[in-house]
N, C-alpha and C. Protein backbone atom coordinates (compact mmCIF):
# COMPACT_ATOMS: atom_id res chain seq x y z
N UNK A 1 -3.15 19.43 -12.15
CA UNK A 1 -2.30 18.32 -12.52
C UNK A 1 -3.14 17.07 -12.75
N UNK A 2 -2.90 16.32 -13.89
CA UNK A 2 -3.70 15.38 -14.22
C UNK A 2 -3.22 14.23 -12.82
N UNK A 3 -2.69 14.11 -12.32
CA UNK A 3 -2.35 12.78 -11.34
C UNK A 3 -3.40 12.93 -10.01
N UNK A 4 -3.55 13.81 -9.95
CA UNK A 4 -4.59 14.26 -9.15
C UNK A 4 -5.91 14.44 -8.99
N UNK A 5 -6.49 13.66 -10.15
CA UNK A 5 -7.79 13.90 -10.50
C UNK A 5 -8.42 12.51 -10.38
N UNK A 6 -10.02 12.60 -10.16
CA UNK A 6 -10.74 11.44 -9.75
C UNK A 6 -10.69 10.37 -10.73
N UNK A 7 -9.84 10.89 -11.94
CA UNK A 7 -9.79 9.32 -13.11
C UNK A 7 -8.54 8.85 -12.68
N UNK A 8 -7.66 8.80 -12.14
CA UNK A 8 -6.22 8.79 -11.51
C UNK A 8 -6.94 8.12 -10.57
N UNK A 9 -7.57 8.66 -9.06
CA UNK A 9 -8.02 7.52 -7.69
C UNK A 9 -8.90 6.45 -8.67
N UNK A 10 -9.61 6.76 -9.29
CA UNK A 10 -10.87 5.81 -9.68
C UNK A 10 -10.09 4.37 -9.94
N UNK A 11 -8.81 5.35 -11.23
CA UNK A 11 -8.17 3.43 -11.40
C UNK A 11 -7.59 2.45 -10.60
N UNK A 12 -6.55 3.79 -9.32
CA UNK A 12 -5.97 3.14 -8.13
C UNK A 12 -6.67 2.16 -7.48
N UNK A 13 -8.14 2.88 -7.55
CA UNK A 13 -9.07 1.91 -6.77
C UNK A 13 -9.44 0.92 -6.99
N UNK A 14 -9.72 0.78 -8.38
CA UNK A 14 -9.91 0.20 -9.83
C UNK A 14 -8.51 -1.34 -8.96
N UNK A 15 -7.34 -1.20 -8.91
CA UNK A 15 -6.39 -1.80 -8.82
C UNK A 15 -6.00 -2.41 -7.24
N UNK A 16 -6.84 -1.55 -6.08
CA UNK A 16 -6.72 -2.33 -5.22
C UNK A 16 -7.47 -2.92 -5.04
N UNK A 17 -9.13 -3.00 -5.69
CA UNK A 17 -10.06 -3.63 -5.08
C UNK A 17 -9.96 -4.77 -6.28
N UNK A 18 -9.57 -4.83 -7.35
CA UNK A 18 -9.39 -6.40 -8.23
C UNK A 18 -8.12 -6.62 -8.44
N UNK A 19 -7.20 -6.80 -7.56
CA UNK A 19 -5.66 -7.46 -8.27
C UNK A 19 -5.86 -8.51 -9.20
N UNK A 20 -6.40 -9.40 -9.01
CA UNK A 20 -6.66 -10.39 -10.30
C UNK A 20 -6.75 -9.89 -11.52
N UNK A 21 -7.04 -8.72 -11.70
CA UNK A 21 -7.72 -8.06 -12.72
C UNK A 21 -6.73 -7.26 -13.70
N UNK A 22 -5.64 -6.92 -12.89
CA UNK A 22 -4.55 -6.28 -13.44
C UNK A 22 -3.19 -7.20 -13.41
N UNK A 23 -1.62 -6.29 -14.20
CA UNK A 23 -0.48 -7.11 -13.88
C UNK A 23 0.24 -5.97 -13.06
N UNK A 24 0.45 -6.98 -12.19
CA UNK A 24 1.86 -6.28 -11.85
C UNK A 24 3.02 -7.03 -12.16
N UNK A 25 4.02 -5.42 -12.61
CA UNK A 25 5.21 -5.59 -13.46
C UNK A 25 6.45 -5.78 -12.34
N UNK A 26 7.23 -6.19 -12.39
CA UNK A 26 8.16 -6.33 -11.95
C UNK A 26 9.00 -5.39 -11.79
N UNK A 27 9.94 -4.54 -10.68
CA UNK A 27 10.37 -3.34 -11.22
C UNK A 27 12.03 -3.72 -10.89
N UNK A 28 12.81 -3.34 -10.96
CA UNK A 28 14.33 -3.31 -10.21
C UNK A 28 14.54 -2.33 -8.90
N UNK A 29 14.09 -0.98 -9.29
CA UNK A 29 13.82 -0.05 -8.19
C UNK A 29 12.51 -0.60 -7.21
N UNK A 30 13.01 -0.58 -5.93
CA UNK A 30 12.43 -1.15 -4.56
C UNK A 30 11.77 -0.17 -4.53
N UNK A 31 11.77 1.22 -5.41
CA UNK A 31 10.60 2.22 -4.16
C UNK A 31 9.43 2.34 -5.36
N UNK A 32 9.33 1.32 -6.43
CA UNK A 32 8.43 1.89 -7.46
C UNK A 32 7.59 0.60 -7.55
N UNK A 33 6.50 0.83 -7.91
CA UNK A 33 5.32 -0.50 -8.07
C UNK A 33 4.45 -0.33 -9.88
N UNK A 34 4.64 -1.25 -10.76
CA UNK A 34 4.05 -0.63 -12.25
C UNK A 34 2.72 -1.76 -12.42
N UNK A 35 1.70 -1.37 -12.56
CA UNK A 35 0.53 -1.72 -12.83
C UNK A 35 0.04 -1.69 -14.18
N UNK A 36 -0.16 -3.11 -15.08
CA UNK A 36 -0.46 -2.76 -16.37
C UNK A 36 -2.38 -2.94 -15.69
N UNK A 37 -3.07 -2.32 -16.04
CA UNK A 37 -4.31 -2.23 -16.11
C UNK A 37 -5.69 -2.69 -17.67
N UNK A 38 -6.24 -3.36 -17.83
CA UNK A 38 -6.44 -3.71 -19.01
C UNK A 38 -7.72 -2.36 -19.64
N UNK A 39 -7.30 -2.15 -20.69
CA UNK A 39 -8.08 -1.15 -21.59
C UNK A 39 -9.58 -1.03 -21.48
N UNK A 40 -10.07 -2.27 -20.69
CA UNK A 40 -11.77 -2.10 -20.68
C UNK A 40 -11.80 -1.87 -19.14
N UNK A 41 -11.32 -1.25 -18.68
CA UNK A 41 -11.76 -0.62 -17.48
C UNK A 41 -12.15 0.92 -17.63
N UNK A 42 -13.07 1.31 -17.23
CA UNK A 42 -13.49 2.69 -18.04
C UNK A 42 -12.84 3.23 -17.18
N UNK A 43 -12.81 4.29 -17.98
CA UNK A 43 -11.88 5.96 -17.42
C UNK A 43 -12.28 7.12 -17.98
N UNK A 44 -12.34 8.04 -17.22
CA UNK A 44 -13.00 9.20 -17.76
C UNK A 44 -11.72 9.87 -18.59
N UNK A 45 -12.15 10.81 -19.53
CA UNK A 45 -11.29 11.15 -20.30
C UNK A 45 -9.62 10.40 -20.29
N UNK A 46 -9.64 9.37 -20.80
CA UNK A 46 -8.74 8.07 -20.85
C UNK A 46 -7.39 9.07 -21.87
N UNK A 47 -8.07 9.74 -22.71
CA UNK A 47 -6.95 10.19 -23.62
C UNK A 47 -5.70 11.34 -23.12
N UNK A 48 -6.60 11.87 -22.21
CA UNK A 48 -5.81 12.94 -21.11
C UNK A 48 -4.82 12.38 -20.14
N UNK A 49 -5.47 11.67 -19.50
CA UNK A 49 -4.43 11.04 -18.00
C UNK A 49 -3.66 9.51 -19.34
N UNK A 50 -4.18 8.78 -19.91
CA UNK A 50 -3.15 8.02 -20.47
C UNK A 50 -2.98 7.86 -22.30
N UNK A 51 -1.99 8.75 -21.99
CA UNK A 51 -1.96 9.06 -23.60
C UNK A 51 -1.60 8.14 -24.31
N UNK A 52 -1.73 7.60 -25.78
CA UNK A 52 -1.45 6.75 -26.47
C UNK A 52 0.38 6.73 -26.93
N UNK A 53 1.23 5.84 -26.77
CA UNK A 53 2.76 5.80 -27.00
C UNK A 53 3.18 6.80 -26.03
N UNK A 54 2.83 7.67 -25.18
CA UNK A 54 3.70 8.76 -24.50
C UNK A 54 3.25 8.69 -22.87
N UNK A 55 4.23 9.01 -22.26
CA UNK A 55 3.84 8.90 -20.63
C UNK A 55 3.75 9.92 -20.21
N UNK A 56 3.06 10.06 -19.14
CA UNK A 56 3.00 11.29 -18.37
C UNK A 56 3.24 11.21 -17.35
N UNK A 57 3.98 12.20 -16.69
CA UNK A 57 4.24 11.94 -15.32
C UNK A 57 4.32 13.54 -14.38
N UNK A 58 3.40 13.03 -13.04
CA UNK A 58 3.23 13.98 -12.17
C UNK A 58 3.52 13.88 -10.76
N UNK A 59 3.85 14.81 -10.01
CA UNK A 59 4.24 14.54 -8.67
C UNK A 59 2.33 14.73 -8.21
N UNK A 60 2.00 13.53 -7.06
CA UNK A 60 1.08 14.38 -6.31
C UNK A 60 1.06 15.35 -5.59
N UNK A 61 -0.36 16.24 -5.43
CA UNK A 61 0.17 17.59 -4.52
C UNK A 61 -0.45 17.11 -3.43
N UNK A 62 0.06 17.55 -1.92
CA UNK A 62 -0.50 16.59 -0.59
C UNK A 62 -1.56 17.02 -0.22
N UNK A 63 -2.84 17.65 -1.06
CA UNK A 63 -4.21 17.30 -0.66
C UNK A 63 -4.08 15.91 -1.07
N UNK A 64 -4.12 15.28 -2.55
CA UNK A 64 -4.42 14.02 -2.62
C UNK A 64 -3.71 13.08 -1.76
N UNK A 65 -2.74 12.87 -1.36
CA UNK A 65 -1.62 12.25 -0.27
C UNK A 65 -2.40 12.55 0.96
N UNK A 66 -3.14 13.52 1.40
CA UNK A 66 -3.57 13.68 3.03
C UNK A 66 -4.91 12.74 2.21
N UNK A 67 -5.86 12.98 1.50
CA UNK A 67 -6.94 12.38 1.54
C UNK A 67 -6.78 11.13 0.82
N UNK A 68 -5.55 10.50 0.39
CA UNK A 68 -6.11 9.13 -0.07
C UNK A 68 -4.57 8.57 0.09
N UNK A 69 -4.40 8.54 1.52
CA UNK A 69 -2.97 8.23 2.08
C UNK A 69 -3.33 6.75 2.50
N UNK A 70 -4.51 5.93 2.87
CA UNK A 70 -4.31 4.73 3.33
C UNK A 70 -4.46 3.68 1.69
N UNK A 71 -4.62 4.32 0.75
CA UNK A 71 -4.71 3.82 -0.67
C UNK A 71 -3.34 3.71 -1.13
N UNK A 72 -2.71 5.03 -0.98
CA UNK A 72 -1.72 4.73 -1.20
C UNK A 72 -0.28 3.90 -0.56
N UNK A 73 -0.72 3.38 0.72
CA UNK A 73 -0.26 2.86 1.81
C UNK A 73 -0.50 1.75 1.33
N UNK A 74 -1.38 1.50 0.58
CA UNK A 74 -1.15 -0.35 0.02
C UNK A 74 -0.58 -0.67 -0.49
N UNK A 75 -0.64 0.19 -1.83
CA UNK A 75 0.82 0.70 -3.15
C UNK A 75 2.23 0.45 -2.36
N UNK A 76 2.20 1.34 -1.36
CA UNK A 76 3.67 1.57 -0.69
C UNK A 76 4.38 0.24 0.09
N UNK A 77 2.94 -0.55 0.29
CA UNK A 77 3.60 -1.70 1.62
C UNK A 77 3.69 -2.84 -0.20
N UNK A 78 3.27 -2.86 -1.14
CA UNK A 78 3.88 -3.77 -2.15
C UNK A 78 5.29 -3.47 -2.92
N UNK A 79 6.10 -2.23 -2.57
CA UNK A 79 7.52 -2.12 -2.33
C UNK A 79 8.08 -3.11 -2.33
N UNK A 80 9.49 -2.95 -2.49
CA UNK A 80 10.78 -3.61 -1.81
C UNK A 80 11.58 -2.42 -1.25
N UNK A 81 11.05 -1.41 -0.72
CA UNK A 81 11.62 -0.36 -0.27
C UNK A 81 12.29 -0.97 0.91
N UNK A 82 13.31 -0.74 1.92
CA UNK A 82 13.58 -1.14 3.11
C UNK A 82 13.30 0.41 3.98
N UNK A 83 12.51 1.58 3.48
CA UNK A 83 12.01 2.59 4.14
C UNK A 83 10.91 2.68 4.56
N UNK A 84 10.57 3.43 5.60
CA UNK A 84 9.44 3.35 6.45
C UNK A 84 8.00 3.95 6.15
N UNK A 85 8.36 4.91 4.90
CA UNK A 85 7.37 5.60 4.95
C UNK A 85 8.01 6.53 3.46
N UNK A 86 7.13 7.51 3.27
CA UNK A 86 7.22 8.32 1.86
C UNK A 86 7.02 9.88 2.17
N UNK A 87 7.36 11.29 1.46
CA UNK A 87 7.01 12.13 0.92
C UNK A 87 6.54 12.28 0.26
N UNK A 88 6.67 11.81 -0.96
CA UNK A 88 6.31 12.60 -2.19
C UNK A 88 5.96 10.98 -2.80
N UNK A 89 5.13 11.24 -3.77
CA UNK A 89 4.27 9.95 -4.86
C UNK A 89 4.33 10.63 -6.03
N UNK A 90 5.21 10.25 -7.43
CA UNK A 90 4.96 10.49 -8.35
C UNK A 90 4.27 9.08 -9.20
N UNK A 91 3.45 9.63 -10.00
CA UNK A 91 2.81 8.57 -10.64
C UNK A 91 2.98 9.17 -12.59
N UNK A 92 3.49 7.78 -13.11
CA UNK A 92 3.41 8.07 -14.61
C UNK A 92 2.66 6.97 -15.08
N UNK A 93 1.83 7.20 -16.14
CA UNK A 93 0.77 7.16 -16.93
C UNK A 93 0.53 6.79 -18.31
N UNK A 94 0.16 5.86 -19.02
CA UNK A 94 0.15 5.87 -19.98
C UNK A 94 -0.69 4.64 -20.84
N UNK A 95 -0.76 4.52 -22.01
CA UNK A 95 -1.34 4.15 -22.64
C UNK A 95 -0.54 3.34 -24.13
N UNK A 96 -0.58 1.86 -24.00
CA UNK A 96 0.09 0.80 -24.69
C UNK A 96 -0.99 0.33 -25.96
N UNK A 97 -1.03 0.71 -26.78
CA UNK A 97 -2.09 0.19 -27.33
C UNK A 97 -2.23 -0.89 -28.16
N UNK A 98 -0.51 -1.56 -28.41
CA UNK A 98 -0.45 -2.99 -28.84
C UNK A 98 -1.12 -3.83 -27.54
N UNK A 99 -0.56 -3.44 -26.45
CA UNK A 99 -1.04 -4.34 -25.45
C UNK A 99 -2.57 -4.12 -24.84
N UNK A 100 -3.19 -3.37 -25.56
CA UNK A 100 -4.44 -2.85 -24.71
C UNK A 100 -4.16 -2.74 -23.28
N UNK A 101 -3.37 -1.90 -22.83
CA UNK A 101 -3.11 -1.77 -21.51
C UNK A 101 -3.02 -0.47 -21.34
N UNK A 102 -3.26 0.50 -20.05
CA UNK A 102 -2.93 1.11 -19.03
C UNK A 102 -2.15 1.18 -18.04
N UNK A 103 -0.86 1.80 -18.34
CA UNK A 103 0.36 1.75 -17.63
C UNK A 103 0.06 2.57 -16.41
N UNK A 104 0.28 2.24 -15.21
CA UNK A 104 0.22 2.97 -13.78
C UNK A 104 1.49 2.76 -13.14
N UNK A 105 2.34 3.54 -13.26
CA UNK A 105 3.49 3.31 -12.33
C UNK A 105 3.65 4.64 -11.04
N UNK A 106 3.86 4.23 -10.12
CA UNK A 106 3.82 4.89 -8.46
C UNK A 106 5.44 4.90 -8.16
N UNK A 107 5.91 6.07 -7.97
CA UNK A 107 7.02 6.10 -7.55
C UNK A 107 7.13 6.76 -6.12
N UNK A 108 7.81 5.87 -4.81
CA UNK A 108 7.52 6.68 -3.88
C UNK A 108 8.55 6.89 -3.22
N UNK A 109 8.70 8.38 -3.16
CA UNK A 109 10.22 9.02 -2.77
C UNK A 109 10.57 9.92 -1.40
């Protein structure tokens, strides 16, 4: 599954270690967080995980959730969830190319 792969953590990481660097979008749903990311942040095979006009979207499988659970615990505490905690992380993906952006949206259910 592409959501699961080290170009997927690289950007997460990519996004917690420069917030300045990215937008965050505003969402209506409390359990979802959308990250526009700007196009010159490298990514390995960029065309795979964020395709140009089309999204992709994958559930994580809980190796990545057991090994990169306090990453995603940052994601989760910038919620408006009023829940304590998560199962499942789907993340969709994509690629804006009027906006030169990288769409990252985290859904946590």
């Amino acid at each position: 599954m592409a959501s699961n792969s080290d170009s997927i953590y690289n950007v997460l990481t990519y996004i917690h270690r420069h917030p300045q660097q990215v937008r965050f979008i505003r969402q209506r749903n409390s359990n979802v967080i959308t990250i526009g990311v700007p196009d010159t942040v490298p990514v390995a095979n960029a065309d795979i995980y964020f395709p140009a006009g089309h999204l992709l979207v994958n559930r994580m499988d809980e190796n990545f959730l057991a090994k990169n659970g306090d990453l995603l615990n940052t994601f989760f505490d910038q919620t408006r969830t009023s829940k304590l905690d998560y199962r499942d992380v789907w993340i969709t993906t994509g690629y804006v190319p009027d906006e030169q952006t990288y769409l990252v949206e985290l859904s946590f259910e």
